[in-house]
C-alpha atoms as a PDB file:
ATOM      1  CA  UNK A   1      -9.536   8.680 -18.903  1.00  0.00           C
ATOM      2  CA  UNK A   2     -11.162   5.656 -18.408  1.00  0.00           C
ATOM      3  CA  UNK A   3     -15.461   5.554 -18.078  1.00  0.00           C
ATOM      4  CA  UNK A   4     -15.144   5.124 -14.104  1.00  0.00           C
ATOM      5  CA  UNK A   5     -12.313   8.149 -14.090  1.00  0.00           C
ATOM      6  CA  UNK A   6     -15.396   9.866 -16.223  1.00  0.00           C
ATOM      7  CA  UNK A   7     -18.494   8.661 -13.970  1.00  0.00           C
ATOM      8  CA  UNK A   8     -16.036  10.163 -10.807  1.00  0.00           C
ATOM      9  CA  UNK A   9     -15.852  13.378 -11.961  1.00  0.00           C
ATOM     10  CA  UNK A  10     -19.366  14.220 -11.834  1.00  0.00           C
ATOM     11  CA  UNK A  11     -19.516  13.937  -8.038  1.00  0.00           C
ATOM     12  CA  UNK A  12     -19.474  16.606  -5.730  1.00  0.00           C
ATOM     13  CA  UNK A  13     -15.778  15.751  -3.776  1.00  0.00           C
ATOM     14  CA  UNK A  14     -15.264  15.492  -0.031  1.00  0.00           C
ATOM     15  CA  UNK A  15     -11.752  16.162   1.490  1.00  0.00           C
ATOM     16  CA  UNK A  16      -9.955  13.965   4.389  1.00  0.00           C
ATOM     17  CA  UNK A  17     -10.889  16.561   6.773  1.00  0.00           C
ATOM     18  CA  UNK A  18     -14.195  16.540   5.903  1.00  0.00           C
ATOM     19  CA  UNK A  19     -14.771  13.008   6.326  1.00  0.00           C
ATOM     20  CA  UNK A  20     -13.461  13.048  10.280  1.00  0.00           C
ATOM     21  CA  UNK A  21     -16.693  12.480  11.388  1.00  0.00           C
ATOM     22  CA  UNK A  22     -17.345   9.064   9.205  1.00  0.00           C
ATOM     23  CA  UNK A  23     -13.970   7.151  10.424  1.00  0.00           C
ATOM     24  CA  UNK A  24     -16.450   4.402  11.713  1.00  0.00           C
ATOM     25  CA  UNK A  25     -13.410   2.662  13.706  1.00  0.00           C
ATOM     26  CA  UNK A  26     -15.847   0.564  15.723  1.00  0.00           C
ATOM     27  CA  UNK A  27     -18.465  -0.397  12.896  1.00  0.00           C
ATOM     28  CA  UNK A  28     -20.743  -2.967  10.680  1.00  0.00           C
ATOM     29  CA  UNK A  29     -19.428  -3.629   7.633  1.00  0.00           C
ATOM     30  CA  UNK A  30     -21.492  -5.212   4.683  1.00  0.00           C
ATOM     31  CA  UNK A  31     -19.315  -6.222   1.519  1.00  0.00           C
ATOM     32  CA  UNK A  32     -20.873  -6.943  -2.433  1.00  0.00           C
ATOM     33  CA  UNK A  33     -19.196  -8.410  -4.862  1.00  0.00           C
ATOM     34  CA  UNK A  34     -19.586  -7.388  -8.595  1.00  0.00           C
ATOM     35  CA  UNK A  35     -18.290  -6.907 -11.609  1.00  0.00           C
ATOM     36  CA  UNK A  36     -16.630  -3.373 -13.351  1.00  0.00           C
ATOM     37  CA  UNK A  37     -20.055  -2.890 -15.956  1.00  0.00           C
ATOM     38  CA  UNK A  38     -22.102  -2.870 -12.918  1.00  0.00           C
ATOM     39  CA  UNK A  39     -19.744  -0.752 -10.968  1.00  0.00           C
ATOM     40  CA  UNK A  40     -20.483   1.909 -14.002  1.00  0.00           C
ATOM     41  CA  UNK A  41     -23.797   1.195 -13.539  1.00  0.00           C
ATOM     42  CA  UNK A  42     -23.933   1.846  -9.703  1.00  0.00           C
ATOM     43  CA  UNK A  43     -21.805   4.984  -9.894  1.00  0.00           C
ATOM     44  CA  UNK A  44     -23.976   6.565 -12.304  1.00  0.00           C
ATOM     45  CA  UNK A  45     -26.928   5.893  -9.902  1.00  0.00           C
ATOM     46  CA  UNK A  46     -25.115   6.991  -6.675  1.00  0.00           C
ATOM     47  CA  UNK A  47     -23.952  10.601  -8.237  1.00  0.00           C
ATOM     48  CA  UNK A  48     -27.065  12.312  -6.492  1.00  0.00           C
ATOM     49  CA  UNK A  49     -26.513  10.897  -3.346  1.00  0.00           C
ATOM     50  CA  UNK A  50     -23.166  10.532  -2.418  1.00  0.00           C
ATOM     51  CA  UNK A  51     -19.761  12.982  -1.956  1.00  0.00           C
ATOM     52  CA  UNK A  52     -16.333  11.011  -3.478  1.00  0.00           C
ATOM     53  CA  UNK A  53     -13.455  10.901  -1.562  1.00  0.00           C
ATOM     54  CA  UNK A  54     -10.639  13.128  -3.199  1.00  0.00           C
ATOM     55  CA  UNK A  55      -7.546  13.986  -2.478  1.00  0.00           C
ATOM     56  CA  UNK A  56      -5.071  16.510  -4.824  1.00  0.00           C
ATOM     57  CA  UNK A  57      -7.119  15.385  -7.352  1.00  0.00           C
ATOM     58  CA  UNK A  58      -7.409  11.615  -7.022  1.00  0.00           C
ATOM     59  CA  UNK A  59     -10.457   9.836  -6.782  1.00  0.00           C
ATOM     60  CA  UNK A  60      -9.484   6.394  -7.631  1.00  0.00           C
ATOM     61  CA  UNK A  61      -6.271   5.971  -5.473  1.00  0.00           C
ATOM     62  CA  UNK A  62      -4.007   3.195  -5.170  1.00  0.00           C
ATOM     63  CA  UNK A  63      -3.333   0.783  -2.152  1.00  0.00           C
ATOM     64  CA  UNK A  64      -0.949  -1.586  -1.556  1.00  0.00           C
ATOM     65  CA  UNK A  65      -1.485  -3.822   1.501  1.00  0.00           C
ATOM     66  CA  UNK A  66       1.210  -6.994   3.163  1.00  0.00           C
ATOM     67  CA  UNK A  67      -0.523  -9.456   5.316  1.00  0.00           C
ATOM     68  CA  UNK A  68       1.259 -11.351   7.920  1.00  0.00           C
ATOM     69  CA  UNK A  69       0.206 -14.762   9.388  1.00  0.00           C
ATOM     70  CA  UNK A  70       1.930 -17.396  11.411  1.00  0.00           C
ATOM     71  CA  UNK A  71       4.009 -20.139  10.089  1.00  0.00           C
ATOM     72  CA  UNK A  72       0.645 -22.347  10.397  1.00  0.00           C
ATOM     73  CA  UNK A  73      -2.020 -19.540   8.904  1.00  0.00           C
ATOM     74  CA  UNK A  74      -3.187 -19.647  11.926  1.00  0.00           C
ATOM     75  CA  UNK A  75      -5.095 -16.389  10.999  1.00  0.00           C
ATOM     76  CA  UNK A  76      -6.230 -17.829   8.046  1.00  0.00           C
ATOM     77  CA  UNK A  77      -7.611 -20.820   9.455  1.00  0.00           C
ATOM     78  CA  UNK A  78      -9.715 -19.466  12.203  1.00  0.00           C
ATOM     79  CA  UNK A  79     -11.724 -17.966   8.753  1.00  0.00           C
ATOM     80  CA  UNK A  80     -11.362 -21.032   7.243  1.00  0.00           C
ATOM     81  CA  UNK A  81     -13.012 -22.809  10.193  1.00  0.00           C
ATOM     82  CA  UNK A  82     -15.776 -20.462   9.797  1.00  0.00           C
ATOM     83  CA  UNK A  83     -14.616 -18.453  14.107  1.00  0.00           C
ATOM     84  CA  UNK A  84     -16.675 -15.633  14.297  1.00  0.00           C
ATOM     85  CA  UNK A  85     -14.191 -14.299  16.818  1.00  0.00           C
ATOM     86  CA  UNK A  86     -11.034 -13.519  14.443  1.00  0.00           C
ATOM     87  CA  UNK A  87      -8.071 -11.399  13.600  1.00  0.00           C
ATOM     88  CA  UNK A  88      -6.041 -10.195  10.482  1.00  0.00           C
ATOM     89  CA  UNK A  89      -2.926  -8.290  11.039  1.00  0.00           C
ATOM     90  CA  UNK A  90      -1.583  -6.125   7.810  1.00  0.00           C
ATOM     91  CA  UNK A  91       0.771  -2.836   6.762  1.00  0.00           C
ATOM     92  CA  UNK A  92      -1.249  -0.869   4.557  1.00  0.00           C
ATOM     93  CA  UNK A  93       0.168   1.847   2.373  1.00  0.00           C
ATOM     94  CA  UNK A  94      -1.234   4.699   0.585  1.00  0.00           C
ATOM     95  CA  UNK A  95       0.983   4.805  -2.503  1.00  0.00           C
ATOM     96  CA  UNK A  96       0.043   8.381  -3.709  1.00  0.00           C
ATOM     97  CA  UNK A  97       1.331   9.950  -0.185  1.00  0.00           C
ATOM     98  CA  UNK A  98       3.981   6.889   0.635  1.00  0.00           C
ATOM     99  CA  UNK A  99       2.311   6.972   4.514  1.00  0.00           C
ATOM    100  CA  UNK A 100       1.931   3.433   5.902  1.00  0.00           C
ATOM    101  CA  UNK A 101       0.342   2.287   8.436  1.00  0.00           C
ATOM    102  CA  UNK A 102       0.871  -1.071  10.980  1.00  0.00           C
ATOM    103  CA  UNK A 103      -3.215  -1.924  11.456  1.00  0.00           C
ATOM    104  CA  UNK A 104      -5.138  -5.218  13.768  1.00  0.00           C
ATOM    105  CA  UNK A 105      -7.883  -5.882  12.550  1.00  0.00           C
ATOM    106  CA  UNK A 106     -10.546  -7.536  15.249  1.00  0.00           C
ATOM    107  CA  UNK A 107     -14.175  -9.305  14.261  1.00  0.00           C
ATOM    108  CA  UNK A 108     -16.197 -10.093  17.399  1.00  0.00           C
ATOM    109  CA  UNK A 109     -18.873 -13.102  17.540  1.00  0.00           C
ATOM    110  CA  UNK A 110     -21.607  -9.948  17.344  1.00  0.00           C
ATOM    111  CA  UNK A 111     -20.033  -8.687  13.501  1.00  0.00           C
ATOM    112  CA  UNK A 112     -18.275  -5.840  14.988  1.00  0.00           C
ATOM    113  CA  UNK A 113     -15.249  -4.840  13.740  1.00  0.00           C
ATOM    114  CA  UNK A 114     -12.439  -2.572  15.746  1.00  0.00           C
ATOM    115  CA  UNK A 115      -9.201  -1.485  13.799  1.00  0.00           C
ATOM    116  CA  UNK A 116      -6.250  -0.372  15.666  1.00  0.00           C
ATOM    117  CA  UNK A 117      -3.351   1.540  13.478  1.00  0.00           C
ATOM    118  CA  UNK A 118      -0.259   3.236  14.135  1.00  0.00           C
ATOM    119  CA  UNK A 119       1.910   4.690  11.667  1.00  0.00           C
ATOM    120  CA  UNK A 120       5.295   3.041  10.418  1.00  0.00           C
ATOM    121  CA  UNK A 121       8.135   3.637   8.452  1.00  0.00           C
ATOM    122  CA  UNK A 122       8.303   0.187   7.209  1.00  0.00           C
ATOM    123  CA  UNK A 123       7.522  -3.543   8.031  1.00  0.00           C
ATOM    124  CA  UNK A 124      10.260  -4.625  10.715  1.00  0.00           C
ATOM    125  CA  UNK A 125       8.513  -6.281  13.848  1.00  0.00           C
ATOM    126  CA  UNK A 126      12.047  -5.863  15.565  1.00  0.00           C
ATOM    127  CA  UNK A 127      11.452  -2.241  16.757  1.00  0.00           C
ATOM    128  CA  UNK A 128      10.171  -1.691  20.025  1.00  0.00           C
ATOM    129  CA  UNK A 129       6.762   0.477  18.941  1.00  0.00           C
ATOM    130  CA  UNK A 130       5.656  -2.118  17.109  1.00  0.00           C
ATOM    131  CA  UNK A 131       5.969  -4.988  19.228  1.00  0.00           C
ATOM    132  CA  UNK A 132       4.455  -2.766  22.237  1.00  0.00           C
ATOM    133  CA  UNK A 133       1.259  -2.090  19.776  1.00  0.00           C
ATOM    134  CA  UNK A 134       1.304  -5.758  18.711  1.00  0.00           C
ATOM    135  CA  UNK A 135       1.104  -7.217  22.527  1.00  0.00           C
ATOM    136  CA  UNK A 136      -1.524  -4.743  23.383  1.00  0.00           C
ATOM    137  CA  UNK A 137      -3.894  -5.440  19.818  1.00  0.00           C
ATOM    138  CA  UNK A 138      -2.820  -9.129  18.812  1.00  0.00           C
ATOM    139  CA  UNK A 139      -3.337 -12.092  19.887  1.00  0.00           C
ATOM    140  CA  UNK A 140      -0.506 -13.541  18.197  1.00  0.00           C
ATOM    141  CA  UNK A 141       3.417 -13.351  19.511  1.00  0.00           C
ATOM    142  CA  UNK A 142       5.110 -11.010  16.965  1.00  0.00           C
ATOM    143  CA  UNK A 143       7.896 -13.626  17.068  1.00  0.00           C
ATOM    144  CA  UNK A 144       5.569 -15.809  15.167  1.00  0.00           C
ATOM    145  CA  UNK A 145       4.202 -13.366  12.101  1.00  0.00           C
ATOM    146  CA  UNK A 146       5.787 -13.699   8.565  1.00  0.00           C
ATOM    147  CA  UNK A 147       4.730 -12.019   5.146  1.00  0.00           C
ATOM    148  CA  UNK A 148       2.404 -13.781   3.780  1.00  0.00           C
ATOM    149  CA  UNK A 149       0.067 -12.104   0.888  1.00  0.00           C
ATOM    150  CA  UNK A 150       1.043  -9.193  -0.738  1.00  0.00           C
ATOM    151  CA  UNK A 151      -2.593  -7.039  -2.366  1.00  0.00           C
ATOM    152  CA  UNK A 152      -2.561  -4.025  -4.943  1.00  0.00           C
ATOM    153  CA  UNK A 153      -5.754  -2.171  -5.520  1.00  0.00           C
ATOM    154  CA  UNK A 154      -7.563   0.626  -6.447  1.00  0.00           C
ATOM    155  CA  UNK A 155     -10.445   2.265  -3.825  1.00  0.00           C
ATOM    156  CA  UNK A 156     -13.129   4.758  -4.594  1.00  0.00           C
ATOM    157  CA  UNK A 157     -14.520   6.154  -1.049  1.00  0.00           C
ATOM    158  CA  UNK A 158     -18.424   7.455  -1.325  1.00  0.00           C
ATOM    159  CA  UNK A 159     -19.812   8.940   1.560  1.00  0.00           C
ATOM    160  CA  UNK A 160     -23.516   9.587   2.042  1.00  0.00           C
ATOM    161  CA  UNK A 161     -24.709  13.242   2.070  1.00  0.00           C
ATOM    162  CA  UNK A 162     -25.661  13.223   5.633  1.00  0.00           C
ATOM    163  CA  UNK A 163     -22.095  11.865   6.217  1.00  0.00           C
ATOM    164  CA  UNK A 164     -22.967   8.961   8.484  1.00  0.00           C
ATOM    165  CA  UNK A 165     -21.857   6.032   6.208  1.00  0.00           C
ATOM    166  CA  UNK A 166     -18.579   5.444   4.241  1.00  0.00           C
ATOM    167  CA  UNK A 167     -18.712   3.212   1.160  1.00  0.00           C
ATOM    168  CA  UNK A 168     -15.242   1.500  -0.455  1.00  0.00           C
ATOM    169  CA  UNK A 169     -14.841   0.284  -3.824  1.00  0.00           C
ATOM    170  CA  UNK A 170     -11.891  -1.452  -4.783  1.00  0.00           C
ATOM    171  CA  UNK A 171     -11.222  -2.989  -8.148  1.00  0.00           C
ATOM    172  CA  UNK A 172      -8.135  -3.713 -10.232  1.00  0.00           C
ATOM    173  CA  UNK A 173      -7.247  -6.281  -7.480  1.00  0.00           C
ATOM    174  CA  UNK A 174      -3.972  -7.983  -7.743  1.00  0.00           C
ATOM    175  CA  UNK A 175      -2.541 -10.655  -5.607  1.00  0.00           C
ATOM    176  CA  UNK A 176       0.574 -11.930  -4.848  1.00  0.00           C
ATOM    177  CA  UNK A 177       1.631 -14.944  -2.476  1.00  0.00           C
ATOM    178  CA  UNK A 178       4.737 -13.855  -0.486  1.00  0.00           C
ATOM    179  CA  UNK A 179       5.076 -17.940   0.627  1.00  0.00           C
ATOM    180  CA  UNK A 180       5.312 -19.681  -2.884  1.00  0.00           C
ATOM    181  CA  UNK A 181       5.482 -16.912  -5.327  1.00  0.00           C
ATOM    182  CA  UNK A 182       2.301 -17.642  -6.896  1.00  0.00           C
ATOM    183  CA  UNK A 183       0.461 -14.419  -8.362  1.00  0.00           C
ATOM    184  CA  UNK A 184      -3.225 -13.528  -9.630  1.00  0.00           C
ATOM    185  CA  UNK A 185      -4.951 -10.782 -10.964  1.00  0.00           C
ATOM    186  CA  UNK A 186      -8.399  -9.965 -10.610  1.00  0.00           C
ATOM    187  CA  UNK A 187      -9.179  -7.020 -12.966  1.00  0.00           C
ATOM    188  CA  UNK A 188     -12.809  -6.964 -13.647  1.00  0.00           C
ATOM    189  CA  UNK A 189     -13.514  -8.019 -10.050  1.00  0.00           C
ATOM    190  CA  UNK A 190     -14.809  -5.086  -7.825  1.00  0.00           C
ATOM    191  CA  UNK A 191     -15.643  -5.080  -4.015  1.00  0.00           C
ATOM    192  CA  UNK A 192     -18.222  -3.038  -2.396  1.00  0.00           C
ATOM    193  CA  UNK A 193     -18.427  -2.564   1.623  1.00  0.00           C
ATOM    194  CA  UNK A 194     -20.734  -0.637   3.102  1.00  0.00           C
ATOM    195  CA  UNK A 195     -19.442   0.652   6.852  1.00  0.00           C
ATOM    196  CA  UNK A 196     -21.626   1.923   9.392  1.00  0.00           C
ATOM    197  CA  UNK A 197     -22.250   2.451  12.498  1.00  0.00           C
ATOM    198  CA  UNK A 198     -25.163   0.275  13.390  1.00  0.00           C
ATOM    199  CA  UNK A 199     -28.028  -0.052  10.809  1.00  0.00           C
ATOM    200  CA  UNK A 200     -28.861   3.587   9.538  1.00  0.00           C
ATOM    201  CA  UNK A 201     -30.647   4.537   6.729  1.00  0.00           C
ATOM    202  CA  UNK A 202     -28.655   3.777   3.297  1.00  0.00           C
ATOM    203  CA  UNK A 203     -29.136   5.436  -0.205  1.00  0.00           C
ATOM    204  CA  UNK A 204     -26.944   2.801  -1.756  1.00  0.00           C
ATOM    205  CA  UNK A 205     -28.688  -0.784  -0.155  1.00  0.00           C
ATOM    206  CA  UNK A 206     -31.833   0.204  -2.843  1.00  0.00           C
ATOM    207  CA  UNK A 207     -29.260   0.663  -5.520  1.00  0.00           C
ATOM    208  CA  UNK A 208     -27.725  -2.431  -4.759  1.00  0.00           C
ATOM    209  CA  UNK A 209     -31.195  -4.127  -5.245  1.00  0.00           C
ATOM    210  CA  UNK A 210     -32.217  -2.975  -8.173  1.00  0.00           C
ATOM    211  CA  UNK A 211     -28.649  -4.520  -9.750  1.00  0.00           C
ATOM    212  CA  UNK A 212     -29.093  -7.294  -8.210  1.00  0.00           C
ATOM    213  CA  UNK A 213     -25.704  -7.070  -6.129  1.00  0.00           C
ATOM    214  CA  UNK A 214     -26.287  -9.146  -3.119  1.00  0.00           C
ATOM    215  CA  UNK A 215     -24.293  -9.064   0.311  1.00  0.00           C
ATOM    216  CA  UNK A 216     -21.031 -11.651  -0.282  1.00  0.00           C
ATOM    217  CA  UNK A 217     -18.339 -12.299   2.074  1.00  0.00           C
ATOM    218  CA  UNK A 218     -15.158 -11.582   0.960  1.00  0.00           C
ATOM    219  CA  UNK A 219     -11.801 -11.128   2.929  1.00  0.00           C
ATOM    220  CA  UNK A 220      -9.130  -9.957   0.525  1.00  0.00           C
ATOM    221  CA  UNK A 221      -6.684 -11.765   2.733  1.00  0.00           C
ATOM    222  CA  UNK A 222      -8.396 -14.980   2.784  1.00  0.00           C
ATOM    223  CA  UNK A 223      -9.474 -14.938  -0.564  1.00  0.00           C
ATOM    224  CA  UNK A 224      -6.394 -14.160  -2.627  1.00  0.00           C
ATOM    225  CA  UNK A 225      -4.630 -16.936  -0.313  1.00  0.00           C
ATOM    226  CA  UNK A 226      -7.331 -19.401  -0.931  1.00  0.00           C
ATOM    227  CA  UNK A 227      -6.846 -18.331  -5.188  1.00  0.00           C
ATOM    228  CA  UNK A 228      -3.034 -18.089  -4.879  1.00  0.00           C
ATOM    229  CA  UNK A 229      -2.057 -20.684  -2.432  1.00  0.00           C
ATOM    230  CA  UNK A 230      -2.246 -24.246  -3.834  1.00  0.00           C
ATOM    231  CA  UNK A 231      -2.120 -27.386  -2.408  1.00  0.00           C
ATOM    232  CA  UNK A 232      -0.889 -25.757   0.943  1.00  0.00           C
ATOM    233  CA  UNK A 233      -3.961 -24.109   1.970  1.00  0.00           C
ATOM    234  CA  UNK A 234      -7.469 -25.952   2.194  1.00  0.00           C
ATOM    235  CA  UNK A 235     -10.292 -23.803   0.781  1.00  0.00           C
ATOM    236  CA  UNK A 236     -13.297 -26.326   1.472  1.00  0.00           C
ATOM    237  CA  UNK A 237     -15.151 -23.182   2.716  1.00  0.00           C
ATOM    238  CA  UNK A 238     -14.701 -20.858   0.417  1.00  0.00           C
ATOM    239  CA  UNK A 239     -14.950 -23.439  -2.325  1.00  0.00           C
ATOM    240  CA  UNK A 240     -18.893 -21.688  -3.563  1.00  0.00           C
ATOM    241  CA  UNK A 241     -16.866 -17.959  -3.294  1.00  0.00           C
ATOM    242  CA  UNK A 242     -14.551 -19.100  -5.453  1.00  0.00           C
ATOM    243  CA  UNK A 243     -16.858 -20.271  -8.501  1.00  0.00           C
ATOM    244  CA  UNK A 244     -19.149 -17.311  -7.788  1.00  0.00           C
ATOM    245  CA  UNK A 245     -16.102 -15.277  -8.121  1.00  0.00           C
ATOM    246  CA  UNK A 246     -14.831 -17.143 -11.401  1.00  0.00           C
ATOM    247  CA  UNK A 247     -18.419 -16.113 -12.749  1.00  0.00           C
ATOM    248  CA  UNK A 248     -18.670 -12.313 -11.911  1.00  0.00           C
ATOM    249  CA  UNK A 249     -15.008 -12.173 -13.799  1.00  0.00           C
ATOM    250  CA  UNK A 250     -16.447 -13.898 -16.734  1.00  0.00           C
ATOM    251  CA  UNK A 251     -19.674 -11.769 -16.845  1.00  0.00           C
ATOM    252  CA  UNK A 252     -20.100  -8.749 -19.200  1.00  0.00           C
END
């Protein structure tokens, strides 16, 4: 058992159904980036405050998420060129139950965020349920998507003891480029977001302070294509993320 399996069990646990009423589909989102010492450090703070997410038993569970994109990254670019009005497109899939789920992703200009999801038995665009939830959510002709990033991670989920904010942790972050077959793993990296629904009351933001873990944009999507895609990509924007990132990984 490793020292985060360890820290974990000392929470009081919070089932699926319990947590129906903190799905947040239409929501803010705040994301930290850190490090895996001060994820041990935050965890042991949080215990008091916060329910963890388990399910048969797991509280560190395992995700495995494709991204598509156009032939152009046309996705990626409109985060490159810094649109607050974007889109991401991705299968996720929950490898401890196998279920798997088609999901659109939508940012307004205001920092909202709306996910749509349906449930899939695989990644074919061909059949006709997907394409009818792809012209409805996307912006994109389905035509025009290919795989192009491939993530495996671990999440924690925290949720606050009056139940109206869910907080994600993902660490053990590995990427894979499904264009050039370039790979990279982020071990010691860890990812913190914050969802709510508008700007109630927190437990964890003071936490956060006092560790000095400041709010830092990350997109998993854009950032493991920026780290894994070479030459083909340009990363001018997320060219300060990057050496932050390079530092938290090198930090003890």
């Amino acid at each position: 058992m490793t020292d985060i399996d360890s820290l974990l069990s000392t929470f009081a646990p919070i089932s699926l159904e319990q947590m129906g009423s903190v799905k947040l589909m239409n929501r803010t989102d705040t994301k930290f980036v850190t490090n895996t010492c001060q994820l041990e450090k935050l965890l042991t703070m949080a215990q008091q405050d916060y329910y963890v997410q388990d399910i048969d038993g797991g509280r560190n569970l395992e995700y495995d998420t494709t991204y598509f994109d156009t032939s152009s990254f046309d996705m990626y670019l409109q985060h490159q060129h810094g649109h607050t009005n974007r889109q991401k497109m991705r299968f996720r899939t929950y490898v401890s139950s196998g279920l798997q789920f088609m999901e659109v992703k939508t940012k307004n200009n205001h920092g909202r965020t709306k996910k749509k999801r349906i449930e899939v038995g695989d990644m074919d665009l061909g059949d006709t349920l997907k394409r009818d939830f792809l012209s409805k959510h996307l912006r994109y002709d389905a035509d025009s998507l290919l795989p192009a990033l491939n993530n495996h991670f671990s999440r924690i989920t925290l949720v606050n003891r009056a139940k109206t904010e869910r907080l994600t942790i993902d660490s053990t972050l590995r990427f894979n480029n499904l264009q050039n077959g370039e790979s990279m793993d982020m071990e010691s990296l860890v990812i913190i977001e914050l969802k709510r629904d508008g700007l109630v009351p927190s437990p964890v933001l003071e936490m956060l302070r006092r560790l000095r873990i400041q709010p830092h944009g990350f997109s998993k999507y854009c950032m493991g294509s920026a780290l894994t895609g070479g030459s083909q990509l340009p990363v001018n924007r997320f060219k300060r993320n990057l050496i932050e990132i390079e530092k938290l990984v090198r930090r003890r």
